[in-house]
Protein backbone atom coordinates (compact mmCIF):
# COMPACT_ATOMS: atom_id res chain seq x y z
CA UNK A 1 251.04 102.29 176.10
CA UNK A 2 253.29 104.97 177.30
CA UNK A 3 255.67 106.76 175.42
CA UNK A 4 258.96 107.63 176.98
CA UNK A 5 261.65 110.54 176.64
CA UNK A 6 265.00 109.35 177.45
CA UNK A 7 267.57 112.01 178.56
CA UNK A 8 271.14 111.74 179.42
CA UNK A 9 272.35 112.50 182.54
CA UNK A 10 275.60 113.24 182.35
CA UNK A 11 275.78 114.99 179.15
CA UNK A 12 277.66 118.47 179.83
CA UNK A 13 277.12 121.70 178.65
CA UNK A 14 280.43 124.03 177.45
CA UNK A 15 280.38 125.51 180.93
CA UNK A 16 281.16 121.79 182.06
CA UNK A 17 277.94 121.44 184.34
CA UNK A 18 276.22 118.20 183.74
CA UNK A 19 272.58 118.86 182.71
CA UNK A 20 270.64 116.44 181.75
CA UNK A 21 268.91 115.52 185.07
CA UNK A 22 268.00 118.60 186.00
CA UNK A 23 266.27 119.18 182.63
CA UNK A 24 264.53 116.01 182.73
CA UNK A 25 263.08 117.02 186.26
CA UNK A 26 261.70 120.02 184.58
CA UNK A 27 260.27 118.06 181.60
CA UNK A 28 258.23 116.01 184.27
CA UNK A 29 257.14 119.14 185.75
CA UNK A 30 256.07 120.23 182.41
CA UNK A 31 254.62 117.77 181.13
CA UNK A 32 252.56 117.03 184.78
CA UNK A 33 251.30 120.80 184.17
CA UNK A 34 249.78 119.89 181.05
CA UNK A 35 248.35 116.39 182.43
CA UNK A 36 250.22 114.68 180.19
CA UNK A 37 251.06 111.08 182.43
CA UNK A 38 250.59 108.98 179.41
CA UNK A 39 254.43 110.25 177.99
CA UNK A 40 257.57 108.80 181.07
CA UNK A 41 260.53 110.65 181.46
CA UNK A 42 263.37 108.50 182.30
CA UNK A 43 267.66 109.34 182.82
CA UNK A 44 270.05 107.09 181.46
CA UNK A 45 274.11 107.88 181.86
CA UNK A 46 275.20 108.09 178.32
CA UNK A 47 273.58 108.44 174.89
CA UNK A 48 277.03 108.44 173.49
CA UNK A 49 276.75 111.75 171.95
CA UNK A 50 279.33 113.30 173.94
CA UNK A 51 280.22 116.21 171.54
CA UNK A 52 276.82 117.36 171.01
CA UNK A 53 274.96 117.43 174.92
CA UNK A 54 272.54 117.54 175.63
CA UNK A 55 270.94 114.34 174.03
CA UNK A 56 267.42 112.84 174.03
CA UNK A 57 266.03 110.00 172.57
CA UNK A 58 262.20 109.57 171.73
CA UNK A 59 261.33 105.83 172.46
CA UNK A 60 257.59 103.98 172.08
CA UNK A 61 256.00 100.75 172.03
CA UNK A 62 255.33 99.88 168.23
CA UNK A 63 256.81 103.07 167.60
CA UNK A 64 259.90 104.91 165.43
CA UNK A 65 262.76 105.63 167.70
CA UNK A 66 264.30 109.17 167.45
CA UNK A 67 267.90 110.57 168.96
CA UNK A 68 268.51 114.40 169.34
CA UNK A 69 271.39 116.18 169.82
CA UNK A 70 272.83 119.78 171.15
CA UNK A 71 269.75 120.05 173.13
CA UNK A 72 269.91 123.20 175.61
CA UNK A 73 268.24 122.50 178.59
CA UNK A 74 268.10 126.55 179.10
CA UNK A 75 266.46 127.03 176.45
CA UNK A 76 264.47 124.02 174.73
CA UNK A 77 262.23 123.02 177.36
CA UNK A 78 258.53 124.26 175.96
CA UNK A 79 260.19 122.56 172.51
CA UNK A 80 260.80 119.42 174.15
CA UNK A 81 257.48 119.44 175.55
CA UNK A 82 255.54 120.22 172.36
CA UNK A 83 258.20 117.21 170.93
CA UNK A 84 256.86 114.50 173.28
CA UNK A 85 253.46 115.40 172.63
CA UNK A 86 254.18 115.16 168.93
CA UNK A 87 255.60 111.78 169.23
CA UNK A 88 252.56 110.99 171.93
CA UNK A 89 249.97 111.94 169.31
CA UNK A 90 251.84 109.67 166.33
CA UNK A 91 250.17 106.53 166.11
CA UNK A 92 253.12 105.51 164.59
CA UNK A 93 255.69 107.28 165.90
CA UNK A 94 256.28 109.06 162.30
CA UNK A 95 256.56 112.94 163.02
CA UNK A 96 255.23 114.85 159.60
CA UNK A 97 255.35 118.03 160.58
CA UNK A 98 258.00 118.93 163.45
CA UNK A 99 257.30 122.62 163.28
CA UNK A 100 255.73 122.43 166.76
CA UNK A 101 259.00 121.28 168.25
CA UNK A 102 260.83 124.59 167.56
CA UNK A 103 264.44 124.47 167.06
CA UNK A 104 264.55 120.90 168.20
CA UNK A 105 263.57 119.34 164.64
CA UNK A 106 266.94 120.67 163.78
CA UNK A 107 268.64 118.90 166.39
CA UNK A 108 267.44 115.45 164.66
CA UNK A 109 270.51 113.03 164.64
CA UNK A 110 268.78 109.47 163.77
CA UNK A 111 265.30 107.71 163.38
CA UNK A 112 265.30 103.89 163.90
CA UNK A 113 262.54 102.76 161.91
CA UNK A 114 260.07 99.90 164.01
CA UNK A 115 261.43 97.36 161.48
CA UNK A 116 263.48 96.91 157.97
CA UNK A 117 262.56 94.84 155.27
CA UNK A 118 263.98 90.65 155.67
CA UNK A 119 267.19 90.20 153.29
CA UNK A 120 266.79 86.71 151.66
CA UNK A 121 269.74 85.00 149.99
């Protein structure tokens, strides 16, 4: 099973420069350095969180799904690192204790649980 961190690629920064696939390239690279080809980094063109770039989403087989916001790709990197390892390492996908990720537990904007409990009439 592989876990995978989503990023958008055209999300732009204040300065108007698009981002996200330049930070994604240096996730990879980060996350090679530490061995760890068991999470995928992967673009996609839009998150649709337009006012807050850059976004991310935290995606796994069997797993919660997460979405960050207002990630800065100058500054986040070593978060977003220890932030797919976190995720990697949840069996679940349930992050207790985000402390590891730095400012990005802060940039939290939804968790999709795996599944909801059935309705019935």
């Amino acid at each position: 099973m592989t876990d995978t961190v989503i990023i958008c690629e055209t999300c732009r920064t204040p300065s108007g420069d698009a981002q996200g696939l330049g930070f994604a390239k240096a996730l990879r690279a980060a996350l090679d350095a530490q061995g760890r080809r068991d999470i995928a980094v992967e673009t996609v063109a839009c998150l649709n969180i337009c006012d807050e770039p850059v976004s991310l989403a935290l995606r796994g087989d069997g797993k919660e799904t997460y979405l960050f916001a207002g990630v800065d790709p100058s500054a986040d990197l070593d978060d977003a690192v220890a932030l797919a390892g976190l995720f990697a390492e949840a069996d679940s996908g349930v992050i207790t204790d985000a402390r590891a990720a730095g400012r990005l537990r802060f940039c939290l904007r939804g968790r999709v649980p795996q599944r909801g409990t059935p309705v019935t009439s």
